[in-house]
Protein backbone atom coordinates (compact mmCIF):
# COMPACT_ATOMS: atom_id res chain seq x y z
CA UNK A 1 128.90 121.37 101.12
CA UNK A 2 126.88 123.05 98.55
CA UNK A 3 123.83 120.68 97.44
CA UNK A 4 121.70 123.44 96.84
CA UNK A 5 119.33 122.76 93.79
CA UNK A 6 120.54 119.40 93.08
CA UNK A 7 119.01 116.24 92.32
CA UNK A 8 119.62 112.20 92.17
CA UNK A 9 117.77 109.50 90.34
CA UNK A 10 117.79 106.02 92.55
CA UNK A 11 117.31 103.49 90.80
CA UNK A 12 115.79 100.23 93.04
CA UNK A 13 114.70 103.23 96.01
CA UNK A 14 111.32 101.70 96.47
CA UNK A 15 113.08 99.71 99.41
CA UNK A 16 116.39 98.75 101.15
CA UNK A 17 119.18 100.45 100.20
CA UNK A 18 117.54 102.25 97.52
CA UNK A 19 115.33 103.22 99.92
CA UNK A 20 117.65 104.38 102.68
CA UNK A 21 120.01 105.90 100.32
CA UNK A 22 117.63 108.24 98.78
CA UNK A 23 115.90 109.72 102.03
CA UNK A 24 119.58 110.07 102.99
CA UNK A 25 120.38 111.91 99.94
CA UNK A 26 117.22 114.29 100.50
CA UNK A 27 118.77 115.00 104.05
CA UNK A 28 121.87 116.40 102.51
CA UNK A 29 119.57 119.06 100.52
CA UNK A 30 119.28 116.76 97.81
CA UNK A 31 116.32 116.56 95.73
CA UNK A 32 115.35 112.86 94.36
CA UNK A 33 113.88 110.51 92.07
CA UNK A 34 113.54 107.24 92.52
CA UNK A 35 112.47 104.06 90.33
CA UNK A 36 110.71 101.46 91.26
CA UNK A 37 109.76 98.10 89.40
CA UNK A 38 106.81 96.76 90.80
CA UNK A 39 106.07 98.42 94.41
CA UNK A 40 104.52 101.79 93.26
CA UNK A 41 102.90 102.16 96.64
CA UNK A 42 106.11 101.56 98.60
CA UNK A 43 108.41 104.31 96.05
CA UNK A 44 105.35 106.84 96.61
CA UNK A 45 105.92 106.72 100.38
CA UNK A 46 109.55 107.08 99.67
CA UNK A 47 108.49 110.12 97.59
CA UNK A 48 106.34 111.54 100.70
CA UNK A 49 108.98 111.08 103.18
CA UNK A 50 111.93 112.74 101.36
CA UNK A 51 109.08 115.41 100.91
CA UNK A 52 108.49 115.70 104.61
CA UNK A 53 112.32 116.67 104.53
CA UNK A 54 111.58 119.83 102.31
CA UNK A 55 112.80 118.41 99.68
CA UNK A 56 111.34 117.83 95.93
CA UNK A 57 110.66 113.94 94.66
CA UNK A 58 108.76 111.69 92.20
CA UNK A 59 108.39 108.44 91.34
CA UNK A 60 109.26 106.42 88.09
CA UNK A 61 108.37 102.72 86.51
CA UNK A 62 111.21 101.21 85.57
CA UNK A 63 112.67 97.78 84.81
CA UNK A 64 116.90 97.76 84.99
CA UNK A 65 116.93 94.32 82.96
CA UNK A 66 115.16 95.70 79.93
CA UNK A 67 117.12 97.79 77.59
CA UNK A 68 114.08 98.16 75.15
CA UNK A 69 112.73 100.08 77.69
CA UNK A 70 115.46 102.88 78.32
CA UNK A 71 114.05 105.42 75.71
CA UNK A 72 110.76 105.62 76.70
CA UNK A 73 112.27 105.78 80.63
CA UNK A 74 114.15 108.67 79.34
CA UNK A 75 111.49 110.15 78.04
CA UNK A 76 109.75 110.41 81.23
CA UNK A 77 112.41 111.67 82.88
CA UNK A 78 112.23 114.44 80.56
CA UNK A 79 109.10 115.57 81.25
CA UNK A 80 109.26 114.80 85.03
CA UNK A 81 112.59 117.13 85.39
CA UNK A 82 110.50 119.67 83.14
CA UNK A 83 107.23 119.81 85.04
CA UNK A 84 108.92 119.37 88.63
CA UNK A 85 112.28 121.24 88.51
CA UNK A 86 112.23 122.95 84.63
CA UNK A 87 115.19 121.33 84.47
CA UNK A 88 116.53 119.13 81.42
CA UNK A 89 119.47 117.62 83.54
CA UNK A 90 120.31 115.92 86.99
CA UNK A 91 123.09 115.48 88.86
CA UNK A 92 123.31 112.15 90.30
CA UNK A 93 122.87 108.55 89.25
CA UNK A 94 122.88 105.83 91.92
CA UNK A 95 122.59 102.55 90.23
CA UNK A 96 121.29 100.39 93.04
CA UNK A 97 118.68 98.38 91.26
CA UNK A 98 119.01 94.84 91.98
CA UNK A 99 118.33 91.15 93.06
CA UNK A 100 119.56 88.66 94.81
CA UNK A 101 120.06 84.82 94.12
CA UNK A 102 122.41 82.07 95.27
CA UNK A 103 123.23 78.83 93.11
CA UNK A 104 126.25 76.71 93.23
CA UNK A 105 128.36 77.28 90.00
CA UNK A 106 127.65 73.60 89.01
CA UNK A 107 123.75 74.30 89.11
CA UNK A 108 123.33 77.74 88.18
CA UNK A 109 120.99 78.13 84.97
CA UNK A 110 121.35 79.79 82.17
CA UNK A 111 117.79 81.74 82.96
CA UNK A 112 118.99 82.85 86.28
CA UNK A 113 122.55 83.73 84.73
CA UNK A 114 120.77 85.84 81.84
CA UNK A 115 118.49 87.86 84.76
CA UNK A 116 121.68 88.24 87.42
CA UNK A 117 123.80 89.91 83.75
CA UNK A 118 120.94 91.85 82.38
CA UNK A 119 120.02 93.87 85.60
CA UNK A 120 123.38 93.99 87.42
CA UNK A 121 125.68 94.57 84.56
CA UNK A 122 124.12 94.71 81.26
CA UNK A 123 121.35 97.31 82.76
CA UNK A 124 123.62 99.26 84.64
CA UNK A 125 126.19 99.78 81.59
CA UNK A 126 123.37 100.53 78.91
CA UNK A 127 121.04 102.57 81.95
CA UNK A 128 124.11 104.86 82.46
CA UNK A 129 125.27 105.64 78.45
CA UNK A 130 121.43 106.47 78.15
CA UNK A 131 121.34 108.93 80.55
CA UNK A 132 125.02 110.05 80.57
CA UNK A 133 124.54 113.08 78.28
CA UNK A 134 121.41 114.07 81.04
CA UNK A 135 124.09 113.83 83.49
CA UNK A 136 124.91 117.66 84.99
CA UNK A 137 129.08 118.51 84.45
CA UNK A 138 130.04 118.13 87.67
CA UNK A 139 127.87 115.56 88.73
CA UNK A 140 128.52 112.13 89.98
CA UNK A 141 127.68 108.24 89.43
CA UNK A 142 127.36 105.81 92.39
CA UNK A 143 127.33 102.29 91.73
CA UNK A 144 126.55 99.25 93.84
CA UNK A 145 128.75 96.10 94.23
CA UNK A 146 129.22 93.91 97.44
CA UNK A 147 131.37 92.56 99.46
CA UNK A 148 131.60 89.13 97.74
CA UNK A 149 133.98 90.73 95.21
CA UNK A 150 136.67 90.61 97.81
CA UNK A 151 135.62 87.72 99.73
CA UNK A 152 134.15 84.40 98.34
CA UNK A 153 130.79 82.25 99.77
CA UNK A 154 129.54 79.52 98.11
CA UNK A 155 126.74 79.89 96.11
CA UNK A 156 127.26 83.38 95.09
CA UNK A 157 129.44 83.04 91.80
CA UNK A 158 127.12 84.73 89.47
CA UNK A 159 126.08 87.12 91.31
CA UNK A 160 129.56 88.43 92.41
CA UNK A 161 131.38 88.01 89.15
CA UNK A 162 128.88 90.68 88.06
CA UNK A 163 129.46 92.61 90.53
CA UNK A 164 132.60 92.35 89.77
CA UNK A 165 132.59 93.31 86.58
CA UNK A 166 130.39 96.77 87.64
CA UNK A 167 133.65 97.78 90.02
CA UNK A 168 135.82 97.77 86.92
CA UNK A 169 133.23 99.36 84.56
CA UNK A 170 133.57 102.05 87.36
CA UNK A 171 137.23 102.78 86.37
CA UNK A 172 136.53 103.20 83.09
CA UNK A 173 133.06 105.47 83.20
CA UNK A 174 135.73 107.87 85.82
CA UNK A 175 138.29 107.54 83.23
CA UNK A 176 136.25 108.61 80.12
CA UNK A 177 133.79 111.07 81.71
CA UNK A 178 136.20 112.63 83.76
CA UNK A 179 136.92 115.55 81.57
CA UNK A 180 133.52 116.58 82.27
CA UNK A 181 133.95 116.73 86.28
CA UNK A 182 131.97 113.51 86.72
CA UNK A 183 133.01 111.73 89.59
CA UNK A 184 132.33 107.35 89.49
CA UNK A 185 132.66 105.56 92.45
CA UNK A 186 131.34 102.10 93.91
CA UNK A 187 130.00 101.21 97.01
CA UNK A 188 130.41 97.88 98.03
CA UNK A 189 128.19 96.90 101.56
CA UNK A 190 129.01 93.71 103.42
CA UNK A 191 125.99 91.08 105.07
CA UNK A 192 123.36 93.63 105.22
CA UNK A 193 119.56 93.21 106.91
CA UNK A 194 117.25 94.36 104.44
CA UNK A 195 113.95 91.68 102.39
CA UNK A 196 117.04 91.17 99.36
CA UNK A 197 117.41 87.80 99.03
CA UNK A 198 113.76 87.20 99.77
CA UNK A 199 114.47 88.93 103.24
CA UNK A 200 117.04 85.65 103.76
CA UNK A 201 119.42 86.99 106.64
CA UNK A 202 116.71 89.50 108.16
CA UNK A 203 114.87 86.09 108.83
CA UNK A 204 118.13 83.99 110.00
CA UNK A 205 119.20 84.87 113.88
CA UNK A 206 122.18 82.16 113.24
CA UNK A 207 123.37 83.33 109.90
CA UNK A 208 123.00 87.24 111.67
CA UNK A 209 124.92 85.69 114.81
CA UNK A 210 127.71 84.25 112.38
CA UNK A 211 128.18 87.00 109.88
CA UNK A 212 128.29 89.39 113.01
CA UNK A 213 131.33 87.51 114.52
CA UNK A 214 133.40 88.02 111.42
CA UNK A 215 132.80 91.93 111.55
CA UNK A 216 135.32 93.53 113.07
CA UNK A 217 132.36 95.89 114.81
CA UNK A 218 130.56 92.99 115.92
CA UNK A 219 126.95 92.89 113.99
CA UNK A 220 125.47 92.78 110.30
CA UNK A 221 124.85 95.68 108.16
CA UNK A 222 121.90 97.41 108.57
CA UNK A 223 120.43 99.57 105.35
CA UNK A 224 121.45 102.85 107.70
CA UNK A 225 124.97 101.84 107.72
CA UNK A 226 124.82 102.34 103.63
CA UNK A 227 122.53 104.91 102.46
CA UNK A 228 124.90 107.69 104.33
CA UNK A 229 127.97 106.47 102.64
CA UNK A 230 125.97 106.76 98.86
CA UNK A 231 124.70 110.32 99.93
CA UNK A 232 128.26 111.46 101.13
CA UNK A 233 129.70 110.77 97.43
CA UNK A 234 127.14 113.16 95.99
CA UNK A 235 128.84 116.24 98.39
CA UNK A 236 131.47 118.38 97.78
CA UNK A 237 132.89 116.88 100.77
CA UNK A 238 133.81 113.84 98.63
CA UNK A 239 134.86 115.89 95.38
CA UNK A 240 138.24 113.90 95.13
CA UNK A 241 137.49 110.96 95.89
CA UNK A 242 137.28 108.92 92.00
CA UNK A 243 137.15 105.79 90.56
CA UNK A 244 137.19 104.15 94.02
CA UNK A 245 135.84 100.94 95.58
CA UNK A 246 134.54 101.89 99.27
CA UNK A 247 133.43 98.67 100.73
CA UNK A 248 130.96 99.09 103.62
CA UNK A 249 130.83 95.88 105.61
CA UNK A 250 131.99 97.54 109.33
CA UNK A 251 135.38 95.42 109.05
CA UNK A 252 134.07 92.07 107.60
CA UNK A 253 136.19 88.60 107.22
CA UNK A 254 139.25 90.85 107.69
């Protein structure tokens, strides 16, 4: 597993996942960037702590829902990969940025429809052609979905059909960037514990205690269940493994 001299750019890795995934990454050797959108303080002690692995880091501003912004994110990348690494590429984009909201269908507005699409789909798509020619041949593209793509609670339409629509966007980023060696896969975790959702199942013992009898390994997610799995598809361990949906959920509502 050669990682040597490689880098990933996390998008969301201020917290949760994000978080978990990039500190995971830097324990495989990997260097990493992450973005944050408003918790500068937490993504800086992100930054220290994949540091205090020996590896290289920085923190970026960045907001997933607005395109407008992409250039002058790009931009700053530049100059970050410049001054830290006096590089002009990276390697690996994990496109965890996100939010979470639950509405029924029937009262889901067009407000909270517009924010789910333009982070977790219209973001990701537009985030990705931006930075696909910065992109190393070779390289690889992680995206997350969830496990509400397979299975169906009320009151998380939206969210999922987006979600839904990043795990075939997947296929076709593998398909067409292939030929350079890039590898796009999705992650997909079940009923994690993490402050998404406003911290909503973290603070809920009963909805823990239900979601944890319909795992097949008995509990809820934790955010160290998930950051491994992301880190694993940026090794050579997991060089032919493509276009694939790897849910994470331990076995749930099998």
């Amino acid at each position: 597993m050669d990682t040597t001299n490689k880098i990933a750019l996390v998008t969301g890795g201020s917290r949760g996942l994000g978080r978990n995934s990039a500190i995971a990454l830097s324990r495989k050797g990997i260097d990493v960037i992450v973005t944050y959108h408003t918790r500068k303080e937490e993504a800086e002690s992100v930054v220290k702590e994949i540091e205090g692995n020996g590896r290289k880091a920085a923190a970026l501003q960045l907001d997933t829902g607005d395109v407008s912004s992409f250039e002058a994110f790009e931009s700053q990348l530049s100059t970050v990969l410049k001054k830290k690494w006096n590089q002009e590429h990276f390697d690996f984009l994990i496109n965890n940025a996100g939010f979470g909201l639950t509405a029924p269908l029937a009262n889901t507005t067009e407000e909270q429809f517009d924010s789910l699409m333009n982070v977790h789909f219209k973001g990701v798509f537009f985030l990705t052609q931006k930075l696909i020619s910065r992109i190393s041949d070779n390289g690889g593209i992680v995206n997350l979905s969830t496990g509400l793509t397979r299975f169906a609670l009320e009151g998380y339409g939206a969210y999922a059909a987006m979600k839904g629509a990043i795990e075939i966007l997947t296929k076709y980023m593998a398909k067409e960037w292939g030929h350079r060696g890039i590898r796009v896969n999705t992650v997909a975790p079940g009923a994690i514990v993490t402050d998404f959702r406003g911290g909503a199942l973290k603070e809920n013992q009963e909805a823990r205690d239900f979601f944890g009898s319909q795992t097949a390994l008995g509990r809820v997610g934790e955010a160290d269940d998930i950051g491994g799995v992301v880190a694993s598809l940026c090794t050579s361990d997991m060089s032919w493994v493509n276009a694939q949906r790897i849910e994470a959920s331990g076995g749930m509502f099998l």
